[in-house]
N, C-alpha and C. Protein backbone atom coordinates (compact mmCIF):
# COMPACT_ATOMS: atom_id res chain seq x y z
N UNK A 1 0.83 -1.18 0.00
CA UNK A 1 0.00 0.00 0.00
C UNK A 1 0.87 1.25 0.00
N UNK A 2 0.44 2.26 -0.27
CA UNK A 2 1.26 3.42 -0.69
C UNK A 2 0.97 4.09 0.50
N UNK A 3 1.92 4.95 0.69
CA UNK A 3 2.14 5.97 2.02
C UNK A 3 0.63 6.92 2.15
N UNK A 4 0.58 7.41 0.32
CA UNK A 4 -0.25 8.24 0.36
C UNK A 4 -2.37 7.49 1.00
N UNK A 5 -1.82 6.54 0.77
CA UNK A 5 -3.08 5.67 0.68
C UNK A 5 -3.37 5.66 2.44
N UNK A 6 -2.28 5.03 2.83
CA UNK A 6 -2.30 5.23 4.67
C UNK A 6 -2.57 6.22 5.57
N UNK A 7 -2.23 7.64 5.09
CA UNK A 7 -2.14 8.86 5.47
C UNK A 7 -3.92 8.82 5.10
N UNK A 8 -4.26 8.43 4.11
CA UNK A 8 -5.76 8.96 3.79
C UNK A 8 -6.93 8.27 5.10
N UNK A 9 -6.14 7.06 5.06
CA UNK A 9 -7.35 5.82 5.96
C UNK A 9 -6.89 6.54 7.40
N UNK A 10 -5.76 6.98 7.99
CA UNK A 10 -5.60 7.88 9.21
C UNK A 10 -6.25 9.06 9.08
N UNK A 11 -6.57 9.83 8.67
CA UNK A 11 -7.28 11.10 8.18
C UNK A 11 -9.04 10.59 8.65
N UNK A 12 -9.05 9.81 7.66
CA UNK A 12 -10.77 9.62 7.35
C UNK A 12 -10.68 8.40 8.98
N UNK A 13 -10.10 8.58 9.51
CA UNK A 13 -10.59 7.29 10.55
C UNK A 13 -10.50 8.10 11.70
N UNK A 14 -9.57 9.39 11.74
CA UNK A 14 -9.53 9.93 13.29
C UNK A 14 -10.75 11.20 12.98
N UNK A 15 -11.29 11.23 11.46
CA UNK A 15 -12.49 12.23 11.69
C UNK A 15 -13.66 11.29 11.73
N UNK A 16 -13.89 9.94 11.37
CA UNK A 16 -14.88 9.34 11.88
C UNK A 16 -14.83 9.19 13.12
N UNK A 17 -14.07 9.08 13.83
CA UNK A 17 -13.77 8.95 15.41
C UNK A 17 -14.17 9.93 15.76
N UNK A 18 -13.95 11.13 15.46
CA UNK A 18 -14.18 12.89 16.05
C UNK A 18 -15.76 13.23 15.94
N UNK A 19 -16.49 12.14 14.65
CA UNK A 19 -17.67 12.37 14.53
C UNK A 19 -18.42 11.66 15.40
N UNK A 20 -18.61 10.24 15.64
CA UNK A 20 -18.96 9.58 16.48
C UNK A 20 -18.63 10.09 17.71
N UNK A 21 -17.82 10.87 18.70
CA UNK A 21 -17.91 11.29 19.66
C UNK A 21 -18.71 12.67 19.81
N UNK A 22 -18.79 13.51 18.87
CA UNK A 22 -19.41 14.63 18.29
C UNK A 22 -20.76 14.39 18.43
N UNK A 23 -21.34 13.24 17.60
CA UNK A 23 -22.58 13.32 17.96
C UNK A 23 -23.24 13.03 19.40
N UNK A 24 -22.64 11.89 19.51
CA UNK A 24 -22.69 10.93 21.21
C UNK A 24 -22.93 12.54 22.16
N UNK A 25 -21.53 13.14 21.79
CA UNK A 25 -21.88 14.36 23.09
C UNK A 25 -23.05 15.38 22.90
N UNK A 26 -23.46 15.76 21.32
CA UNK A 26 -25.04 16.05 21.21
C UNK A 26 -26.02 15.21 21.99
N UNK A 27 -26.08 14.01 21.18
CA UNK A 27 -26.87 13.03 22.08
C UNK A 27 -27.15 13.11 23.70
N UNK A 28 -25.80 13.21 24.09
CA UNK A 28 -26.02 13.11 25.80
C UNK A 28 -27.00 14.23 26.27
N UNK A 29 -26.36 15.72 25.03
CA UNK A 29 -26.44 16.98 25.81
C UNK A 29 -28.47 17.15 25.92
N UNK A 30 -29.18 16.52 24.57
CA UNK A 30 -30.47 16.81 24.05
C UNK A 30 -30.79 15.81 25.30
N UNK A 31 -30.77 15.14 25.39
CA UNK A 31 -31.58 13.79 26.62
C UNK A 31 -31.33 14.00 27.90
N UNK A 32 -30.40 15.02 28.34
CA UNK A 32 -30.43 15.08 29.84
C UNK A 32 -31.41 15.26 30.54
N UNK A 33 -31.35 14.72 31.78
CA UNK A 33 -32.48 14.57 32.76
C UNK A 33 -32.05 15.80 33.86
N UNK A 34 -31.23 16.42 34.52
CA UNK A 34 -31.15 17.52 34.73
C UNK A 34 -30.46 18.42 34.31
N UNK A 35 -30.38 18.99 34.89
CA UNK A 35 -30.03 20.61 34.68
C UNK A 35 -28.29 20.87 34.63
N UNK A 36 -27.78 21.60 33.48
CA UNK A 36 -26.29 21.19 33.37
C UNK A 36 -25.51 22.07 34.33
N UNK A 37 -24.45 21.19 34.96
CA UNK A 37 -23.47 21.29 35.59
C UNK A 37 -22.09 21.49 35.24
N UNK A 38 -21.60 22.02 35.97
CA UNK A 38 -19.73 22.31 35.87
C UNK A 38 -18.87 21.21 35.33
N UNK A 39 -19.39 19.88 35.83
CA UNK A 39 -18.79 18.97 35.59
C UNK A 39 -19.02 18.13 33.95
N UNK A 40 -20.13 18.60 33.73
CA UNK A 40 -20.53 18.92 32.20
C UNK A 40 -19.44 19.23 31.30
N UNK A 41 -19.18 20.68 31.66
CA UNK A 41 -18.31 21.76 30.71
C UNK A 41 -16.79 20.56 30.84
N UNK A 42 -16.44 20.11 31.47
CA UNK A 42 -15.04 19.45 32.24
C UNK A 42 -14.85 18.14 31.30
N UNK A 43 -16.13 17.64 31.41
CA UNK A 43 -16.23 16.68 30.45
C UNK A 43 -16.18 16.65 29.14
N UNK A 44 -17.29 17.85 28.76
CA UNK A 44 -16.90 18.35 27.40
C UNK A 44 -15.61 18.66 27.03
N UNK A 45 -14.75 19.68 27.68
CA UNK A 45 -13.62 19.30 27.12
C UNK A 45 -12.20 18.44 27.37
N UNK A 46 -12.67 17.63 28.53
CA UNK A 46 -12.35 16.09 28.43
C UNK A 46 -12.22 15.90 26.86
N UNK A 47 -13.13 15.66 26.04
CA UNK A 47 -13.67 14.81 25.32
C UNK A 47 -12.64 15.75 23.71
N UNK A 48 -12.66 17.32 23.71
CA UNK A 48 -12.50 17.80 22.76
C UNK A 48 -10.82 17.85 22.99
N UNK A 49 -10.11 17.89 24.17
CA UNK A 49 -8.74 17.93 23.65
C UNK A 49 -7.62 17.32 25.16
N UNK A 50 -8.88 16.17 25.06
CA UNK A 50 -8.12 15.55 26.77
C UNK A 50 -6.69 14.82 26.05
N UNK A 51 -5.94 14.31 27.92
CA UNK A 51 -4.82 13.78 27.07
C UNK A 51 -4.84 12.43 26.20
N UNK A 52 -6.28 11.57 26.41
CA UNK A 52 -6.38 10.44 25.75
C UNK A 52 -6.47 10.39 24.01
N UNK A 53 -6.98 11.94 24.05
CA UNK A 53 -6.98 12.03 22.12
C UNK A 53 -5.97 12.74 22.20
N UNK A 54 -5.27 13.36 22.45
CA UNK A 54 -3.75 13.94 22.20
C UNK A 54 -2.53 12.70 22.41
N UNK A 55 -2.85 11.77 23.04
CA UNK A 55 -1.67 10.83 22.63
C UNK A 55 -2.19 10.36 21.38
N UNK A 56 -3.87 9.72 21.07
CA UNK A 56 -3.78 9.43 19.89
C UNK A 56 -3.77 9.84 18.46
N UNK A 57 -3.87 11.26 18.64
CA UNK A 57 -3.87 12.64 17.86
C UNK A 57 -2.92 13.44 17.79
N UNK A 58 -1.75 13.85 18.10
CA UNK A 58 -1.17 15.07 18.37
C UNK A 58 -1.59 16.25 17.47
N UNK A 59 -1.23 17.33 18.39
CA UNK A 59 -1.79 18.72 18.69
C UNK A 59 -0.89 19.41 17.19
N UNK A 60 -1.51 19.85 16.53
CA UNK A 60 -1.08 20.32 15.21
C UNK A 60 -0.78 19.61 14.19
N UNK A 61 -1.28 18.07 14.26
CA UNK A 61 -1.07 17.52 13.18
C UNK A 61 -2.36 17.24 12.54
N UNK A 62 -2.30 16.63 11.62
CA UNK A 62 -3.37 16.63 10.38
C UNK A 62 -4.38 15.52 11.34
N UNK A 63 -4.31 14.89 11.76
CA UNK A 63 -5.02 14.04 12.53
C UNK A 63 -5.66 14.18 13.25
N UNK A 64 -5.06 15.32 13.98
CA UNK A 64 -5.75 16.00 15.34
C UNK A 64 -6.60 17.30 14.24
N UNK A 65 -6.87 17.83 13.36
CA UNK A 65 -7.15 18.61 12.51
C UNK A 65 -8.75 17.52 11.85
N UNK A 66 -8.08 16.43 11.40
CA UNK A 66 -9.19 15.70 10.60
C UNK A 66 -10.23 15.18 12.17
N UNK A 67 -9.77 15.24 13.29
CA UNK A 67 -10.55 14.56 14.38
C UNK A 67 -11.90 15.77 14.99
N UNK A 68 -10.82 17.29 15.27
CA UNK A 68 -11.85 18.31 15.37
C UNK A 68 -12.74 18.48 14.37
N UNK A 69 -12.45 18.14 13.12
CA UNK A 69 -13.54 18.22 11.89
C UNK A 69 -14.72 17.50 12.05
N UNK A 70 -14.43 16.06 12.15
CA UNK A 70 -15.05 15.02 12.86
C UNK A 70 -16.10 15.30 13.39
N UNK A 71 -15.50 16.60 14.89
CA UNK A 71 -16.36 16.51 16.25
C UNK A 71 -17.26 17.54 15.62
N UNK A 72 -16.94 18.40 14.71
CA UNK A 72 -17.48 19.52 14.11
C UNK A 72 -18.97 18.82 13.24
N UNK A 73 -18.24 17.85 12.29
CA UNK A 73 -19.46 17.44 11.78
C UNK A 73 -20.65 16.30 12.38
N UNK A 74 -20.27 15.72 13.31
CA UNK A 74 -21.13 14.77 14.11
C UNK A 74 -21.96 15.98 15.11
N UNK A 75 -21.18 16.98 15.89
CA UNK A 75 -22.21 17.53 16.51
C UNK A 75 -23.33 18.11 15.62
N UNK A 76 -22.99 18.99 15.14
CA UNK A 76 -24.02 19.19 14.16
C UNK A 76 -24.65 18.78 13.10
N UNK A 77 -23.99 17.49 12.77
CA UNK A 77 -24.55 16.95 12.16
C UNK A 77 -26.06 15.79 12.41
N UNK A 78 -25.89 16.00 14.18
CA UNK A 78 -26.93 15.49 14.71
C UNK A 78 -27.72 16.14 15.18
N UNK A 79 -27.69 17.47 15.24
CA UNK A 79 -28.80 18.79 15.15
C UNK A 79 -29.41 18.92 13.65
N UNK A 80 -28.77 18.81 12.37
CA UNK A 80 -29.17 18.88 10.96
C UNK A 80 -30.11 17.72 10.66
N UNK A 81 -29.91 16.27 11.22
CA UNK A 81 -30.73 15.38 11.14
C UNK A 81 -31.87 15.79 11.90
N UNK A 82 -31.95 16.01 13.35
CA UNK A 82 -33.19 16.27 14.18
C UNK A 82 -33.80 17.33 13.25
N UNK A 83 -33.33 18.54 12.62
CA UNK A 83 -34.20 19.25 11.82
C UNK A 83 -35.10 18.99 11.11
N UNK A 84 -34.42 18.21 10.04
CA UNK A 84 -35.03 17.27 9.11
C UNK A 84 -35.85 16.55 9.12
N UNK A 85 -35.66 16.00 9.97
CA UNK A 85 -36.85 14.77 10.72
C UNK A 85 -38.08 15.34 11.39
N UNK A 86 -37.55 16.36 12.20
CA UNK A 86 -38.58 17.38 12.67
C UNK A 86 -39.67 18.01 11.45
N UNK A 87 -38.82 18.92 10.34
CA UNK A 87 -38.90 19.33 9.17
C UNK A 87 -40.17 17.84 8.26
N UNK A 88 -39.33 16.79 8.31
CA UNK A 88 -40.61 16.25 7.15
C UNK A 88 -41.44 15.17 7.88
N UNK A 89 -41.44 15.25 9.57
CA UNK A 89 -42.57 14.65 10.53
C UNK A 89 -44.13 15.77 10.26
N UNK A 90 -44.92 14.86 9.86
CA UNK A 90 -46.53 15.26 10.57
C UNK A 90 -46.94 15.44 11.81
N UNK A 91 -46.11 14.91 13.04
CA UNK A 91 -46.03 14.96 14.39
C UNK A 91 -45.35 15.93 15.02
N UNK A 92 -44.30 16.48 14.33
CA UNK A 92 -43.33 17.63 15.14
C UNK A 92 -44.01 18.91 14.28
N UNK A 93 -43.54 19.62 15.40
CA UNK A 93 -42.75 20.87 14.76
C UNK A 93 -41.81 21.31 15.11
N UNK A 94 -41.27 22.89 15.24
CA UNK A 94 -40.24 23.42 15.43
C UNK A 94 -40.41 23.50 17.45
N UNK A 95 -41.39 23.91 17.58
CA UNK A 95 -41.94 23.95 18.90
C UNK A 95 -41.31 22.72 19.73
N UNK A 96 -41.08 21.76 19.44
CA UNK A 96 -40.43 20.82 19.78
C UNK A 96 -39.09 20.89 20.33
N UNK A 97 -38.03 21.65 19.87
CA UNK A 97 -37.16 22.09 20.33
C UNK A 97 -36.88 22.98 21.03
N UNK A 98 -38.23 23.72 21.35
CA UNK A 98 -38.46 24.87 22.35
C UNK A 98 -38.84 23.73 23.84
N UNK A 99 -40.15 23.61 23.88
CA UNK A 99 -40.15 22.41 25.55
C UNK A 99 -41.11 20.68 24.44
N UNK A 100 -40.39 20.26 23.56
CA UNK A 100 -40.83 18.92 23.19
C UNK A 100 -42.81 18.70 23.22
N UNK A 101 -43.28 19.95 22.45
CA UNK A 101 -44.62 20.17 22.10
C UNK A 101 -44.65 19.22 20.75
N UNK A 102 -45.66 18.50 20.74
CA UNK A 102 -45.94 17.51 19.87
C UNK A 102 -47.75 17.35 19.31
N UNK A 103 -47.87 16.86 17.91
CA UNK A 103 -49.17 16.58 17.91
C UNK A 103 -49.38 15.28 19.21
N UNK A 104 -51.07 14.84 19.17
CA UNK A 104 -51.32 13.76 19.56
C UNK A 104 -51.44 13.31 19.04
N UNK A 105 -50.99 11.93 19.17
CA UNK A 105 -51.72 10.63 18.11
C UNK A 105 -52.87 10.23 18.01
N UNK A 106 -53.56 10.16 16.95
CA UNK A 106 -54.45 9.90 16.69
C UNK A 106 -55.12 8.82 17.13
N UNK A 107 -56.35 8.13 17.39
CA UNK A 107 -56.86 6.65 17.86
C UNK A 107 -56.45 5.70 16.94
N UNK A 108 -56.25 5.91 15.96
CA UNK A 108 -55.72 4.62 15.05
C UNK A 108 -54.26 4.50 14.92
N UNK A 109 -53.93 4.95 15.93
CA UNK A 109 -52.64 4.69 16.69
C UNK A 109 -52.53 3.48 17.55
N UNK A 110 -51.32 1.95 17.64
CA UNK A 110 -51.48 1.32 18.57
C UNK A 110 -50.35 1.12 18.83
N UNK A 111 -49.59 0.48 19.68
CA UNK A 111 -48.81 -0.21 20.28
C UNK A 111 -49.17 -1.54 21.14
N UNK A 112 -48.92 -2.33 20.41
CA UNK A 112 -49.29 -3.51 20.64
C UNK A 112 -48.49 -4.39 22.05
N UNK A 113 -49.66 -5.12 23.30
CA UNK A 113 -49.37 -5.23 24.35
C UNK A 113 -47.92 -6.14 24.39
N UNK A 114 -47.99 -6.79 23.10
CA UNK A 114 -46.29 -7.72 23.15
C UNK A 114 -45.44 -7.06 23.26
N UNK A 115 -45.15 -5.78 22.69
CA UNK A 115 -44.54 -5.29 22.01
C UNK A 115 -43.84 -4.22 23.14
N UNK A 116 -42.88 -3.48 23.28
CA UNK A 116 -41.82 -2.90 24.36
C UNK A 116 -41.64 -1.47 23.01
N UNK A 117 -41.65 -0.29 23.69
CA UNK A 117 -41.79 0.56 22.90
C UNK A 117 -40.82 0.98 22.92
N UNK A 118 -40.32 2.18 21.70
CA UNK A 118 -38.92 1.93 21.47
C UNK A 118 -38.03 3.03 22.51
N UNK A 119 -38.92 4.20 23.14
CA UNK A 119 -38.25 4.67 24.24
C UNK A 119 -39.37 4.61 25.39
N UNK A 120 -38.94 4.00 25.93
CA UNK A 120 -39.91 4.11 27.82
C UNK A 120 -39.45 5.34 28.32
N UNK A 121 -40.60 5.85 28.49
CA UNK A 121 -39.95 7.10 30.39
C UNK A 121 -40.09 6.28 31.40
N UNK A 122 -38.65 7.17 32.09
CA UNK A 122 -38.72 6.42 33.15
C UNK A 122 -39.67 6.38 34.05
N UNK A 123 -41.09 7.34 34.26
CA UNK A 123 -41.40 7.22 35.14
C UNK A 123 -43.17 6.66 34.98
N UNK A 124 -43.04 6.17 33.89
CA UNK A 124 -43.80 4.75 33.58
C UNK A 124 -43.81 3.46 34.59
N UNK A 125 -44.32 3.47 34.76
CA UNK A 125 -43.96 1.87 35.74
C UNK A 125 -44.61 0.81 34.75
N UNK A 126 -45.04 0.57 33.83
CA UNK A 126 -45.86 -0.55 32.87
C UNK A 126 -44.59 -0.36 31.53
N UNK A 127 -43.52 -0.02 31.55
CA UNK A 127 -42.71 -0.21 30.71
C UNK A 127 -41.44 -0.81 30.69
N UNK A 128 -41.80 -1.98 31.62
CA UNK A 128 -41.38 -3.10 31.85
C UNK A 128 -39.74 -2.97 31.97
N UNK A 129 -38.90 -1.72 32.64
CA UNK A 129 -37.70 -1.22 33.36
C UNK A 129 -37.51 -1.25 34.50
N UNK A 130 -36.83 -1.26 35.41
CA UNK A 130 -36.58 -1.63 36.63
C UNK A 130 -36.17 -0.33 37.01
N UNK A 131 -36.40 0.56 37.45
CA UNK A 131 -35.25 2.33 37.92
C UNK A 131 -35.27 2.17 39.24
């Protein structure tokens, strides 16, 4: 394999890495159950330039460059999806991202008693979780 070929699969592998953590930390940030903390911010940048991605990244190289890109396009790239989805749902709107205002479902709506739905709240007790 050619040098140039290696350099490419390190590139495209430490910004898939940067993306997958990118979104994950969207993810965490949209689903929290309380209210954000100090230890939040600490974590966050834990995550954007701790020493565990600087040994596997170093700091001014193309790697550590293709990884912030990464974190660049997974975070927002998981706000651009929720748009979208929001955008071509009959159920959402924009209001949704203000306090999670939603249509109701209609009666010819079911969820069937076998069946485990695909997010439980926790504070369901018939959704068969243990908290």
């Amino acid at each position: 394999m050619s040098e140039r070929f290696l350099i490419t699969i390190q590139l495209l592998g430490a910004g898939g890495f940067g993306a997958i953590i990118g979104w994950f930390v969207y993810y965490i940030n949209r689903y929290r159950k309380g209210d954000v903390q100090f230890s939040d911010l600490t974590t966050l940048i834990g995550i954007l330039g701790g020493g565990a991605v600087l040994a596997l990244f170093p700091a001014k190289s193309a790697l550590f460059g293709a990884y912030g890109i990464g974190l660049f396009l997974g975070f927002f790239g998981y706000f651009a999806f929720l748009l979208l989805w929001v955008r071509i749902s009959k159920n959402f709107t924009v209001d949704w991202f203000l306090d999670g205002r939603r249509r109701k479902p209609t009666s010819s709506y079911e969820i069937p008693d076998d069946e485990r739905p695909p997010m439980a709240r926790n504070d369901d007790p018939s959704d068969g979780f243990d908290d």
